[in-house]
C-alpha atoms as a PDB file:
ATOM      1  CA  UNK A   1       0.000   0.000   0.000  1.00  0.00           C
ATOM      2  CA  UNK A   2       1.616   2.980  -1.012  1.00  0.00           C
ATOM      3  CA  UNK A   3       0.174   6.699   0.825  1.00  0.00           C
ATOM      4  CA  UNK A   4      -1.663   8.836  -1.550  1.00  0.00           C
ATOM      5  CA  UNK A   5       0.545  11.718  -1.129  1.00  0.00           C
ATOM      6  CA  UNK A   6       3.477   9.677  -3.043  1.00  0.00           C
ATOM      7  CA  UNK A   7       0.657   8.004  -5.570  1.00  0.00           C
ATOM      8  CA  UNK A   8      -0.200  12.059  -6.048  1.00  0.00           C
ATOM      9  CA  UNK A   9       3.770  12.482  -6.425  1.00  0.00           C
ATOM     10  CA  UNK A  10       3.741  15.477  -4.039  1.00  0.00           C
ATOM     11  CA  UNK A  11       7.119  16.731  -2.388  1.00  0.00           C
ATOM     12  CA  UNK A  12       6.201  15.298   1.722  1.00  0.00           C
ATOM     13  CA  UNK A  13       7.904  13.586   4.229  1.00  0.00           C
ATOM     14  CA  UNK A  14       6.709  10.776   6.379  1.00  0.00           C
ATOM     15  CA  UNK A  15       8.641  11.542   9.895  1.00  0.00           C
ATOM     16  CA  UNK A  16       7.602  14.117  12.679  1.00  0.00           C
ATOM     17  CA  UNK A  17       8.468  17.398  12.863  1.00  0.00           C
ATOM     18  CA  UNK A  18       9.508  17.998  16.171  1.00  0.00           C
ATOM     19  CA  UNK A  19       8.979  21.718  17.315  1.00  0.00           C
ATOM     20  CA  UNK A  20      11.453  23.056  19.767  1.00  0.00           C
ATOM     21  CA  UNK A  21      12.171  26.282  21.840  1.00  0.00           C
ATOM     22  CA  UNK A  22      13.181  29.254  20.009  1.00  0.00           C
ATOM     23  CA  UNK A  23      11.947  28.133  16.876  1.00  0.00           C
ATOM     24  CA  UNK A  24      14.008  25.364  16.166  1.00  0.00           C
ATOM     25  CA  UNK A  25      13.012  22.106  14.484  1.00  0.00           C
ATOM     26  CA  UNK A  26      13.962  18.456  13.721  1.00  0.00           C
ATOM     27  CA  UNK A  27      12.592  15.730  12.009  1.00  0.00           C
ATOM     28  CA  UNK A  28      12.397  12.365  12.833  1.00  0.00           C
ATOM     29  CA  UNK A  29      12.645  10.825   8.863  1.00  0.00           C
ATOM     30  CA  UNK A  30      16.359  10.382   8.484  1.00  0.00           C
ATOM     31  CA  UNK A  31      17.567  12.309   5.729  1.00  0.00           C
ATOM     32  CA  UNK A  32      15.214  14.933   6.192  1.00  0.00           C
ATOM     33  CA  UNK A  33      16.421  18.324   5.139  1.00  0.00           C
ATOM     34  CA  UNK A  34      13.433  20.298   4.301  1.00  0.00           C
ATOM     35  CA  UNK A  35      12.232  21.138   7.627  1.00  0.00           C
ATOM     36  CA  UNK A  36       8.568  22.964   6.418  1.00  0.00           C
ATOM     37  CA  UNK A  37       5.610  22.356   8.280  1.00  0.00           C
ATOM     38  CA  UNK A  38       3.542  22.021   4.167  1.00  0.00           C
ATOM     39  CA  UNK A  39       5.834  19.036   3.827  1.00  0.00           C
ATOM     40  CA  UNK A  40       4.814  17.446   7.479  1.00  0.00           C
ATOM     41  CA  UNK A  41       1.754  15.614   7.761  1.00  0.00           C
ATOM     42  CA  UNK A  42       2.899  15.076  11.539  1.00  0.00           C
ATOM     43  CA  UNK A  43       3.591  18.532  13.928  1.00  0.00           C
ATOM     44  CA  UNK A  44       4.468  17.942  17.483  1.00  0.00           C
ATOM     45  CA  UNK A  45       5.693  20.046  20.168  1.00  0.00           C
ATOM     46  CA  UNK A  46       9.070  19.120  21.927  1.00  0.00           C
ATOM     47  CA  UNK A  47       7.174  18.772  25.348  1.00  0.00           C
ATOM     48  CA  UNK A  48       5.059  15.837  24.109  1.00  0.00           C
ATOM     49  CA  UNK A  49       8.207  13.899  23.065  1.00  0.00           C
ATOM     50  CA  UNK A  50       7.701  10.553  25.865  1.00  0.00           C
ATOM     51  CA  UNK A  51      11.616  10.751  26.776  1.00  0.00           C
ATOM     52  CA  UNK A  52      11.103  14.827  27.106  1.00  0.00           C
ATOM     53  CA  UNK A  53      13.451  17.538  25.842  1.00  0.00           C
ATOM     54  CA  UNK A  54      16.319  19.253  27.122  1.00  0.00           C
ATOM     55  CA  UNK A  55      14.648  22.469  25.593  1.00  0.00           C
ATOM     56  CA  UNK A  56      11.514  22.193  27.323  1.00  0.00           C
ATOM     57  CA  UNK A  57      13.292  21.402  30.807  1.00  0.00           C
ATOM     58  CA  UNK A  58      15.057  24.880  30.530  1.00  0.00           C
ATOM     59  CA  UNK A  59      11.975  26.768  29.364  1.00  0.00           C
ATOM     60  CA  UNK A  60       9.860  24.824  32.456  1.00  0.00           C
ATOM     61  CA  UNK A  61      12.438  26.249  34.754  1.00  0.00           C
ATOM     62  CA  UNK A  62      12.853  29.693  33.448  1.00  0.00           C
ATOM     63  CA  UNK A  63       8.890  30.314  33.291  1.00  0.00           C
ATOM     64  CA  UNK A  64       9.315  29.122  36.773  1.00  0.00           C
ATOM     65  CA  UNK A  65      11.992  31.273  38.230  1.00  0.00           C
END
């Protein structure tokens, strides 16, 4: 089964884009080097990632200080 994104043969990526402090992003497709959200199907915020983020630690503590 192929998604209908690549049987359209539009430019898209399959990982997460992982949103970070200060506007930063990753994603989590390997090889990934077009990091705009109109390619991701998948946006997440850095604080939802299960294993957390060293980003969102230091923005928890500054918010708190």
């Amino acid at each position: 089964m192929e998604c209908a994104t690549c049987s359209a043969g539009l430019d898209h990526c399959h990982g997460t884009l992982v949103l970070h402090a200060e506007f930063l992003a990753e994603c989590t497709e390997p090889g990934c080097t077009d990091l705009g959200r109109a390619r991701h199907l998948l946006i997440i915020d850095c604080h939802s990632l299960s294993d957390g983020c060293s980003c969102a630690e230091t923005e928890s503590r500054l918010l708190s200080a």
